[in-house]
N, C-alpha and C. Protein backbone atom coordinates (compact mmCIF):
# COMPACT_ATOMS: atom_id res chain seq x y z
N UNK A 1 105.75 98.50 140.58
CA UNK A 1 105.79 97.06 140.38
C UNK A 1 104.41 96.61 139.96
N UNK A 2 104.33 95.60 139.04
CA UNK A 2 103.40 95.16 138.40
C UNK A 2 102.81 93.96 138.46
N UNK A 3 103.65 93.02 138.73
CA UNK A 3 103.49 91.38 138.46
C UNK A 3 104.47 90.95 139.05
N UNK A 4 103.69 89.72 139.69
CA UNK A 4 104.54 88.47 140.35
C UNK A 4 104.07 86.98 140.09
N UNK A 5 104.89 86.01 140.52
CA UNK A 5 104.68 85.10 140.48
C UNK A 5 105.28 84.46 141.73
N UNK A 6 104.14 83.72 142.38
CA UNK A 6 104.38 83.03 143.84
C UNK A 6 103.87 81.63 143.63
N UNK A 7 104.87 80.93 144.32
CA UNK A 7 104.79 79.76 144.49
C UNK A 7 103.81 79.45 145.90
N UNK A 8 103.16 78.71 146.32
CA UNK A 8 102.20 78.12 147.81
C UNK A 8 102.19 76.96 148.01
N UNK A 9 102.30 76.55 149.31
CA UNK A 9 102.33 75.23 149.52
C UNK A 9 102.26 75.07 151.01
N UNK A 10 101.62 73.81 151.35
CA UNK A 10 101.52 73.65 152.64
C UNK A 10 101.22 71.99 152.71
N UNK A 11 101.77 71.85 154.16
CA UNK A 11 101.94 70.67 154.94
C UNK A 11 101.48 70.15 156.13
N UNK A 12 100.89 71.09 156.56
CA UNK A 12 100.57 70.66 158.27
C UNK A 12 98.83 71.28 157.76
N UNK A 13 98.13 70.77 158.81
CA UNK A 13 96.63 71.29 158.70
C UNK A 13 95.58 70.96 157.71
N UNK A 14 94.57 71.37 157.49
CA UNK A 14 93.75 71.25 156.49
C UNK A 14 95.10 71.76 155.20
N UNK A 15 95.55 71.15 154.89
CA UNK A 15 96.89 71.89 153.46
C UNK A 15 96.38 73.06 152.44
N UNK A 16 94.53 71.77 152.04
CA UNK A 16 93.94 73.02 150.50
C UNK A 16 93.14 74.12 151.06
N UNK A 17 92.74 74.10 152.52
CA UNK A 17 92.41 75.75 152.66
C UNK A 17 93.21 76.49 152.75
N UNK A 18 94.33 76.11 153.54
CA UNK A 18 95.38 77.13 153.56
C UNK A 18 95.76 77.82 152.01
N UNK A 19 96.38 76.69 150.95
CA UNK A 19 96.21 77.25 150.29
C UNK A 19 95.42 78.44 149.40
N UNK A 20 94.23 77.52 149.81
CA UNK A 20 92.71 78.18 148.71
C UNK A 20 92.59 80.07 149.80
N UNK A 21 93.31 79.67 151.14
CA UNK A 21 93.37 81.07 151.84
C UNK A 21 93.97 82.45 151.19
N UNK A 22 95.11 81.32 150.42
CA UNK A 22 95.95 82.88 149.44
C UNK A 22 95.47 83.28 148.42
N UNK A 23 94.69 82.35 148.21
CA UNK A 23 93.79 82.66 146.62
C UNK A 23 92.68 83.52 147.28
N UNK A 24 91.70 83.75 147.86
CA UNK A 24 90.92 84.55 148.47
C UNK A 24 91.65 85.51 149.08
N UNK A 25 92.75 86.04 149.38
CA UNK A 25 93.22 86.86 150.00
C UNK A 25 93.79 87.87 148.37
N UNK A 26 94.20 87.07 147.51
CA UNK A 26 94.63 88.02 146.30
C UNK A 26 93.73 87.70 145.25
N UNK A 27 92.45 87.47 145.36
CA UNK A 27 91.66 87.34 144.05
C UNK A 27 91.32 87.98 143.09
N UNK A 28 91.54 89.50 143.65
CA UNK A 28 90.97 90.62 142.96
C UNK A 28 92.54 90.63 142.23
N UNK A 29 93.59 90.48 142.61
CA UNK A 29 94.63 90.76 141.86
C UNK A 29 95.23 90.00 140.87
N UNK A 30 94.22 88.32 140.85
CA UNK A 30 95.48 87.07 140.21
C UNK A 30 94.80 87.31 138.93
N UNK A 31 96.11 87.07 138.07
CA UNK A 31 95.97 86.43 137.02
C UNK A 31 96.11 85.21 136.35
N UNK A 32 96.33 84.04 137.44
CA UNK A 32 95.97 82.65 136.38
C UNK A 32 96.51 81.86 138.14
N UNK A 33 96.00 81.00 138.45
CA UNK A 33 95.81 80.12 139.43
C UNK A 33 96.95 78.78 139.11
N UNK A 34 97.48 77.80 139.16
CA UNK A 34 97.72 76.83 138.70
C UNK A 34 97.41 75.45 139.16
N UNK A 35 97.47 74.33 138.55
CA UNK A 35 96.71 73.06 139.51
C UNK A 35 97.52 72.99 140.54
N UNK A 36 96.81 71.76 141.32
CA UNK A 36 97.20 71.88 142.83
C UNK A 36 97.98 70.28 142.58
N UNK A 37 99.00 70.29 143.08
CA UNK A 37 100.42 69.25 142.69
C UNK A 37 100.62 68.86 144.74
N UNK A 38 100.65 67.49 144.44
CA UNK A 38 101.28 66.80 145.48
C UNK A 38 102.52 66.75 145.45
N UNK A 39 103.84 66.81 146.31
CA UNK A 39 104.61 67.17 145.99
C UNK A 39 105.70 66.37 147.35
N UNK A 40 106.74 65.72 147.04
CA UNK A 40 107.54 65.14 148.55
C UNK A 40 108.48 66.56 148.91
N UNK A 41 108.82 66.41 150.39
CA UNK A 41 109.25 67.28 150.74
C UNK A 41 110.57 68.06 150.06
N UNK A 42 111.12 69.04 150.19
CA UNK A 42 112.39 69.26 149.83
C UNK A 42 113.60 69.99 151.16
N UNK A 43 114.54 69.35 150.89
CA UNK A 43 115.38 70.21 151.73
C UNK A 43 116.12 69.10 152.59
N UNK A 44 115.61 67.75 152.94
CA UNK A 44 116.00 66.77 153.63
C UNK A 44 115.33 66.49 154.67
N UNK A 45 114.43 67.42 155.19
CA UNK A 45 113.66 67.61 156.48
C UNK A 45 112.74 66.24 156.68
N UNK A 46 113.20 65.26 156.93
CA UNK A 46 111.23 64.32 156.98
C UNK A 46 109.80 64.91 157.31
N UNK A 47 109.26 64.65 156.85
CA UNK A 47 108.17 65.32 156.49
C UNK A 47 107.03 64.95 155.76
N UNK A 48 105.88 65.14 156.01
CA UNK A 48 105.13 64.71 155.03
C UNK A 48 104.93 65.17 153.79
N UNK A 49 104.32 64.73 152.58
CA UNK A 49 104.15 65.35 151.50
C UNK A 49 103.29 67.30 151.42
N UNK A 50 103.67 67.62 150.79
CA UNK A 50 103.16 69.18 150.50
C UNK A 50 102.22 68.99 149.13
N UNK A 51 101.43 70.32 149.34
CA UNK A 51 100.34 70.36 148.42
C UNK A 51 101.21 71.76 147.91
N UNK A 52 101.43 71.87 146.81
CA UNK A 52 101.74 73.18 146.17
C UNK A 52 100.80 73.66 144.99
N UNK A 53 101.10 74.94 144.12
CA UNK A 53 100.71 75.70 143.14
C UNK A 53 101.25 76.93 143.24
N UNK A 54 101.42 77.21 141.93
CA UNK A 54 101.85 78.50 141.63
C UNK A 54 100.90 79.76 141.24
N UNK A 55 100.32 80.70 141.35
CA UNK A 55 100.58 81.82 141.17
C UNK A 55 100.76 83.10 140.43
N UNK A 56 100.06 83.91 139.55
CA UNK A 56 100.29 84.87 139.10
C UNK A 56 99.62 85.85 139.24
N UNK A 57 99.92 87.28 139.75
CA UNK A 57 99.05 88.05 140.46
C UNK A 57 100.25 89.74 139.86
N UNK A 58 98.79 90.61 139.69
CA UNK A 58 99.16 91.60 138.99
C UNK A 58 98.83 92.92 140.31
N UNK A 59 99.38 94.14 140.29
CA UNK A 59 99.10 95.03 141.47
C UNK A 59 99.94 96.49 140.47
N UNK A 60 99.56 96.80 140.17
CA UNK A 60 100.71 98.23 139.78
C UNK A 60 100.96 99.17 141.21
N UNK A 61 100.17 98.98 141.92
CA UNK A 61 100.83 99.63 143.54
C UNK A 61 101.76 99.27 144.25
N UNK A 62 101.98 97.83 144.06
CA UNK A 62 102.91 96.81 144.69
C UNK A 62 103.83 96.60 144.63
N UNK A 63 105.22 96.92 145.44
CA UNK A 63 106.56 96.71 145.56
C UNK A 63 107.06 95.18 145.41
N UNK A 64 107.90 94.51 145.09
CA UNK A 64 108.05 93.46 145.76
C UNK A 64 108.08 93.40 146.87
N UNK A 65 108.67 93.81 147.72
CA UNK A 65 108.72 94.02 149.35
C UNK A 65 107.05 94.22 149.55
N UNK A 66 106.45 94.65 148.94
CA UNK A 66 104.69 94.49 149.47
C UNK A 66 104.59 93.00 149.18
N UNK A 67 104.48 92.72 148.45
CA UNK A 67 104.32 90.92 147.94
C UNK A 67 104.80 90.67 149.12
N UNK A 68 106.35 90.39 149.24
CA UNK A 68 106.73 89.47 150.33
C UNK A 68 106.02 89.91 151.68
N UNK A 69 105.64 91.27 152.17
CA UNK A 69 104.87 91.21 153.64
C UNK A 69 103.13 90.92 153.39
N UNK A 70 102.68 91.07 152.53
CA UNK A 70 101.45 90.05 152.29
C UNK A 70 101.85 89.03 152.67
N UNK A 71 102.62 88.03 151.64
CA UNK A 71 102.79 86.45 152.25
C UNK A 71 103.09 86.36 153.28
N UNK A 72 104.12 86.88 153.83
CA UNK A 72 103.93 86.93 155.05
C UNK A 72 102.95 86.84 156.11
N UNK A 73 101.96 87.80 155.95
CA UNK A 73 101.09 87.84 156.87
C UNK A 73 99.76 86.51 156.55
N UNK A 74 99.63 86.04 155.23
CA UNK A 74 99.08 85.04 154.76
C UNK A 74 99.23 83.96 155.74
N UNK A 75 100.69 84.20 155.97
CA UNK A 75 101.60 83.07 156.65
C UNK A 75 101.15 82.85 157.96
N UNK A 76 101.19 84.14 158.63
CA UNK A 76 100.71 84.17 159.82
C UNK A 76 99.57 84.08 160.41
N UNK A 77 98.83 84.26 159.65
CA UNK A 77 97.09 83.85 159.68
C UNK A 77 97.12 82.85 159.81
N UNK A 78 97.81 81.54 159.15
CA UNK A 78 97.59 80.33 158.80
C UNK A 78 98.42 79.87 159.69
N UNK A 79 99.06 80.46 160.85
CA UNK A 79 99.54 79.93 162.03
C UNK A 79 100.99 79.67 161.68
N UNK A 80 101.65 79.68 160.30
CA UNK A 80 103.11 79.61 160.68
C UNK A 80 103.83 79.88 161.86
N UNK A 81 104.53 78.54 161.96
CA UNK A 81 106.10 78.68 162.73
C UNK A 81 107.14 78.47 162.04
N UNK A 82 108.17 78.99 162.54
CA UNK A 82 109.50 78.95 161.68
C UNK A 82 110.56 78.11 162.55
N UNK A 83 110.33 77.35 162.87
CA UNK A 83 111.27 76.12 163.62
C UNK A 83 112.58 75.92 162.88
N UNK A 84 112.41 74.89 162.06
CA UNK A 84 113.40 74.12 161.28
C UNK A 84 113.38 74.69 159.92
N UNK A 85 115.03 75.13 159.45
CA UNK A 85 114.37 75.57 157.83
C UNK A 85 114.21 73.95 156.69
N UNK A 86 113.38 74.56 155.77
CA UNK A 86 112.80 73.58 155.01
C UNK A 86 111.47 72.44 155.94
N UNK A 87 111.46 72.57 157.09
CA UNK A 87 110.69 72.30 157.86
C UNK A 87 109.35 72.22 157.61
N UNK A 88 108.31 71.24 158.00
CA UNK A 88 106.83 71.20 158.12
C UNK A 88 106.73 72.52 158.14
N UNK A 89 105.39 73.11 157.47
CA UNK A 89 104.57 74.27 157.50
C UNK A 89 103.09 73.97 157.22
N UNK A 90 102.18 75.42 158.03
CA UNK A 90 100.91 75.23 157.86
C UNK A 90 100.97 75.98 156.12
N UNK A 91 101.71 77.02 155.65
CA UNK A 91 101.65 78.03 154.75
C UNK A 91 102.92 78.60 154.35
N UNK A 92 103.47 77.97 153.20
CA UNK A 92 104.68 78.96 153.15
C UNK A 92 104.48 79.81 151.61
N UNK A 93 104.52 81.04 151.28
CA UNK A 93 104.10 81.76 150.78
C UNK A 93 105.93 82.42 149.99
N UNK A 94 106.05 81.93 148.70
CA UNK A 94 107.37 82.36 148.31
C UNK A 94 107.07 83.32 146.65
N UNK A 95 107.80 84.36 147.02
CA UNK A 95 108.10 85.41 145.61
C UNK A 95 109.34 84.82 145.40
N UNK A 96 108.56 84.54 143.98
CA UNK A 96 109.63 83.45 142.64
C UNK A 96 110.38 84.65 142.03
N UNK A 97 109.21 85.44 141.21
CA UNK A 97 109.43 86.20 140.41
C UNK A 97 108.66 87.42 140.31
N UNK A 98 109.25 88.69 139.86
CA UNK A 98 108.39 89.48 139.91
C UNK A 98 109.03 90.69 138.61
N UNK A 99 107.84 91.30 138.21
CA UNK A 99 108.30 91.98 137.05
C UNK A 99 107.40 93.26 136.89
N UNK A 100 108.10 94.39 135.79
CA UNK A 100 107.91 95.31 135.91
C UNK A 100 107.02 95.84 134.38
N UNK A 101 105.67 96.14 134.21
CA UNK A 101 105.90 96.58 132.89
C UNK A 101 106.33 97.58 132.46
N UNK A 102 106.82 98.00 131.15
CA UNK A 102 107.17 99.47 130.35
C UNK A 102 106.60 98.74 129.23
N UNK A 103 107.26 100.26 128.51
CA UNK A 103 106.83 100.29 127.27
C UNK A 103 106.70 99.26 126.21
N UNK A 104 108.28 99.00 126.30
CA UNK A 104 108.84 98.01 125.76
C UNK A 104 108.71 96.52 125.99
N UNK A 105 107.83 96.13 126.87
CA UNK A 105 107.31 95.08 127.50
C UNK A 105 107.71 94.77 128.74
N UNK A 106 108.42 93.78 129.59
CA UNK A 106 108.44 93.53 130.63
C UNK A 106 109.79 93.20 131.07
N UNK A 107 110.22 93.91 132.34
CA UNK A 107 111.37 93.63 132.04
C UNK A 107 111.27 93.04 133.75
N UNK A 108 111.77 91.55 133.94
CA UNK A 108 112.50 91.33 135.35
C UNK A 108 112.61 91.43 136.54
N UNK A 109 112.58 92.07 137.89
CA UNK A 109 112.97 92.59 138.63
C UNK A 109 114.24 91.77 139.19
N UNK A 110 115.41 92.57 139.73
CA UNK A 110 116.24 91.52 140.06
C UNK A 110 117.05 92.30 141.92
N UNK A 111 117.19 91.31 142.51
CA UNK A 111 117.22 91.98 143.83
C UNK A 111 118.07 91.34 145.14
N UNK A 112 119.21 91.21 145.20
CA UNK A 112 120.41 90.81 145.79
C UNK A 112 120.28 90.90 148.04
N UNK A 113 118.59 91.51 147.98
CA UNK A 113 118.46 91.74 149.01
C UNK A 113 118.11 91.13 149.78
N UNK A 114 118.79 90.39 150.92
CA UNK A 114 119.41 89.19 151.57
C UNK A 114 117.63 89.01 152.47
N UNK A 115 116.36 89.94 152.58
CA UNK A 115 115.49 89.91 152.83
C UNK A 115 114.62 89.15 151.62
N UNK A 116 114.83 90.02 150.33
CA UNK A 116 114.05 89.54 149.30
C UNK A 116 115.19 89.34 148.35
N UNK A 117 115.43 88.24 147.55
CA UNK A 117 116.28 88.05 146.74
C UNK A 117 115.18 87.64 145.34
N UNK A 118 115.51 88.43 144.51
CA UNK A 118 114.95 87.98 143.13
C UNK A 118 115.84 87.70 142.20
N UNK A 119 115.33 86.75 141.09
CA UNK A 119 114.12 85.94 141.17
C UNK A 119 115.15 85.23 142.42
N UNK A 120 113.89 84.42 142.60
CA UNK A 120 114.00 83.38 143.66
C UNK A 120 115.60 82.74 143.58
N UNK A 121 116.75 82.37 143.98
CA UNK A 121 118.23 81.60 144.09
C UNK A 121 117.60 80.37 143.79
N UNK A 122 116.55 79.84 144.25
CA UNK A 122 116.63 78.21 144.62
C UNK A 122 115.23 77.65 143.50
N UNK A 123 114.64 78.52 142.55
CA UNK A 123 113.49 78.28 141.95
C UNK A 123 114.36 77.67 140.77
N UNK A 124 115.50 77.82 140.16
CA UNK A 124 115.25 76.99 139.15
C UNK A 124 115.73 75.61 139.48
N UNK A 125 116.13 75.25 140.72
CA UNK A 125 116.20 74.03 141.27
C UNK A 125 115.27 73.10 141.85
N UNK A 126 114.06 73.64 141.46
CA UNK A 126 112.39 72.91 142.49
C UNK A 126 111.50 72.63 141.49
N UNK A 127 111.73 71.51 141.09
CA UNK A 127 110.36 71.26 140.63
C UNK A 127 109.34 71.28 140.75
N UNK A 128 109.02 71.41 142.10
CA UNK A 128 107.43 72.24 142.79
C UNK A 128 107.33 73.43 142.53
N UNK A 129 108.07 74.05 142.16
CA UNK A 129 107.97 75.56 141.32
C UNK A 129 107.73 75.50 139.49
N UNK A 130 108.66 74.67 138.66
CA UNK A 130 108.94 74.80 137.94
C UNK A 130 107.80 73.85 137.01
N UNK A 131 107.48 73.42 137.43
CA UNK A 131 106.22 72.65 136.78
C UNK A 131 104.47 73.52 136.62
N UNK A 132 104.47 73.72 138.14
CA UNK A 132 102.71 74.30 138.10
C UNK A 132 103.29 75.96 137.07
N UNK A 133 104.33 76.06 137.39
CA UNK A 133 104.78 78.10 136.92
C UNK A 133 104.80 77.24 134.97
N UNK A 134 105.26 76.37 134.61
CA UNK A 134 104.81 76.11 133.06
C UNK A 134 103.59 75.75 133.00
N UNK A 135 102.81 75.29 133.86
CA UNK A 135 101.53 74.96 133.88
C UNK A 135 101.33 76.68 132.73
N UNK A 136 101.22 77.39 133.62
CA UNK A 136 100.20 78.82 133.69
C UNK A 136 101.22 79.41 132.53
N UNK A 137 102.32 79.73 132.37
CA UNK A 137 103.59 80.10 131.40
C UNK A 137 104.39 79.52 130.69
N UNK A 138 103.81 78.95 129.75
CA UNK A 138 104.66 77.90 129.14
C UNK A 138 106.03 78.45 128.35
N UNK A 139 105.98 79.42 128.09
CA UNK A 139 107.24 80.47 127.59
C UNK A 139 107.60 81.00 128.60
N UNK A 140 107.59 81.12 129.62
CA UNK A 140 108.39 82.16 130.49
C UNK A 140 109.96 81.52 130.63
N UNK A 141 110.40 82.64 130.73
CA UNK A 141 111.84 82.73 131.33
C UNK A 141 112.42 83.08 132.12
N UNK A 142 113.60 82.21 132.85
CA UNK A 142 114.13 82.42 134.22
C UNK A 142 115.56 82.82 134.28
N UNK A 143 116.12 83.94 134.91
CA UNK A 143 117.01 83.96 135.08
C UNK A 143 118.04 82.98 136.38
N UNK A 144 119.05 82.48 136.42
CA UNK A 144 119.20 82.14 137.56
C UNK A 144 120.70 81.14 137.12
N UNK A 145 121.82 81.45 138.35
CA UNK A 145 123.19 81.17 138.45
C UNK A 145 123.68 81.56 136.64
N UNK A 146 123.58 82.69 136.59
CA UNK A 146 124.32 83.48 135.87
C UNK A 146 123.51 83.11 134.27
N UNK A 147 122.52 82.60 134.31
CA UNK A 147 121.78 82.36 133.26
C UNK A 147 120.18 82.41 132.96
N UNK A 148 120.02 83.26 131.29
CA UNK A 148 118.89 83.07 131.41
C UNK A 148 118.16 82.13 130.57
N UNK A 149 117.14 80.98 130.71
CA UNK A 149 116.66 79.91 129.91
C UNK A 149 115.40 80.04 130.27
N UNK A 150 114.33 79.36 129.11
CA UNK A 150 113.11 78.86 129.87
C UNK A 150 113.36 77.90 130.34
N UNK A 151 111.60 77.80 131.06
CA UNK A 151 111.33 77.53 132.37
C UNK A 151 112.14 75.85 132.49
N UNK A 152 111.00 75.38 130.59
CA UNK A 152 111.10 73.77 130.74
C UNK A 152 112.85 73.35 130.14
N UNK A 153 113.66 74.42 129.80
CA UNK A 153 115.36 73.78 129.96
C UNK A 153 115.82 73.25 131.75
N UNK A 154 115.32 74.46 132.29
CA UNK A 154 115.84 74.48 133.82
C UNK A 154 114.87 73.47 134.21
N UNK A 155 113.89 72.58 134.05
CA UNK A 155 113.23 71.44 134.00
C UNK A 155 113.61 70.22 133.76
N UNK A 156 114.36 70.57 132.35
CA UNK A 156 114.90 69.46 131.70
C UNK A 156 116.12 69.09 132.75
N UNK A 157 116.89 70.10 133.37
CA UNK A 157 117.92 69.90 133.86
C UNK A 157 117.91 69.08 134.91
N UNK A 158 116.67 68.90 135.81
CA UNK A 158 116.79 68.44 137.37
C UNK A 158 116.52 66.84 136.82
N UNK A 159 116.82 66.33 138.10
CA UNK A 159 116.48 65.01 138.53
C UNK A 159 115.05 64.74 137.83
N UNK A 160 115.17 63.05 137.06
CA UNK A 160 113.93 62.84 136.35
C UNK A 160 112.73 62.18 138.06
N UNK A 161 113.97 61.65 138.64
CA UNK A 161 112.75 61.20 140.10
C UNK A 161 112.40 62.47 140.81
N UNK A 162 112.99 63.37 140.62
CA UNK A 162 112.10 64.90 141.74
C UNK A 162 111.23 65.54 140.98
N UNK A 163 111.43 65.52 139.34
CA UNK A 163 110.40 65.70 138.35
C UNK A 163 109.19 65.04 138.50
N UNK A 164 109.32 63.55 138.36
CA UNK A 164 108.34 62.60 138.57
C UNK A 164 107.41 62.50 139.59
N UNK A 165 107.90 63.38 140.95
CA UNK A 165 107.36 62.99 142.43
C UNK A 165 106.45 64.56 142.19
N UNK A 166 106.80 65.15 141.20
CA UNK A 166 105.51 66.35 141.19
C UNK A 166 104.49 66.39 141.00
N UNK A 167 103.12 65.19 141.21
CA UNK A 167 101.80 64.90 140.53
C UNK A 167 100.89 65.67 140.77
N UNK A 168 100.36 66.19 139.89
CA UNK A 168 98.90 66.70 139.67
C UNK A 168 97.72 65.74 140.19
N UNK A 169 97.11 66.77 141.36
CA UNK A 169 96.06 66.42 141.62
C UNK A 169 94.56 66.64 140.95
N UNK A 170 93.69 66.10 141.33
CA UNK A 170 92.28 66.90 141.34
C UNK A 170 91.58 67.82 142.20
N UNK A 171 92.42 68.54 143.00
CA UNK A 171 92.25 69.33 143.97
C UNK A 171 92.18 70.59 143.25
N UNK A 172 91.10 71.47 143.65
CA UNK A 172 90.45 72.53 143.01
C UNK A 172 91.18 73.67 143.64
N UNK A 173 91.83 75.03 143.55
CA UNK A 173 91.47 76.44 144.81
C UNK A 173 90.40 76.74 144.53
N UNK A 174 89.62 76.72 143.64
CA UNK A 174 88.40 77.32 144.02
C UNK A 174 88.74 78.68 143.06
N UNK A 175 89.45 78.85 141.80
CA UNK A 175 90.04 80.51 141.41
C UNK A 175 88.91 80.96 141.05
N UNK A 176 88.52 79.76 139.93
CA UNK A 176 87.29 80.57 138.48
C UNK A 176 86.00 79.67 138.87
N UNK A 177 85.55 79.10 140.21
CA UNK A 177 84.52 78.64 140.72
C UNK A 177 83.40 79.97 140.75
């Protein structure tokens, strides 16, 4: 495994260290950071607003299943609890996407495994994903409910108010400081 793309975001605590925590934890591996987006909650949970960004980080050692127990443990550093799903978090750390190179260029990874499911089920429905991930990829493409489109169709598709509630901040991680 070669490449991923992770979504970050957090709600409870100092929000941009936590974040800026995953960026220092994979620095040696990322390849492109994305801005840092205020973002209202999702899922129904009340809650306060989330700080998100996306993510792109390269490893040729790395399984997906390595990705996901990194974030994980990202997670746990940063004091996650898992209470309520969609729930307040100090750190939630999600594999969107992840891909493989060959020869022939890059192909996908795709993964039905009720631990790690790729790509992500619920990414082309989040505009907190789908915005900062065109930030950094403006061509990429997503597979998802039996289809594959870019990023900004599955963009075009959602709600123009959950689009709208995605603002770009001036909040730095700190990538290329």
């Amino acid at each position: 495994m070669s490449r991923v793309v992770l979504s970050i975001g957090s709600n409870l605590g100092d929000r941009l260290a936590h974040l800026r925590s995953v960026v220092e934890a994979l620095r040696p591996r990322l390849l492109a950071v994305s801005s840092v987006y205020s973002t209202p909650p999702w899922g129904g949970v009340p809650q306060q607003d989330y700080l998100n960004a996306v993510l792109v980080a390269e490893d040729p050692d790395l399984e997906p299943s390595d990705w996901l127990r990194l974030g994980q443990q990202l997670e746990q550093a940063a004091e996650r609890v898992r209470e309520v799903r969609w729930g307040a978090r100090t750190l939630d750390v999600d594999v969107v996407w992840a891909g493989q190179r060959r020869r022939d260029g890059e192909m996908a990874v795709r993964s039905s495994d009720p631990t790690l499911t790729l790509p992500h089920p619920q990414a082309h429905n989040r505009a907190f994903v789908l915005v900062p991930w065109l930030e950094l990829e403006p061509e990429a493409e997503l597979e998802a409910a039996g289809a594959r489109r870019p990023l900004r169709d599955w963009l075009a598709a959602l709600d123009t108010g959950e689009v709208a509630g995605v603002r770009r901040t001036e909040l730095t991680l700190g990538w290329l400081s």
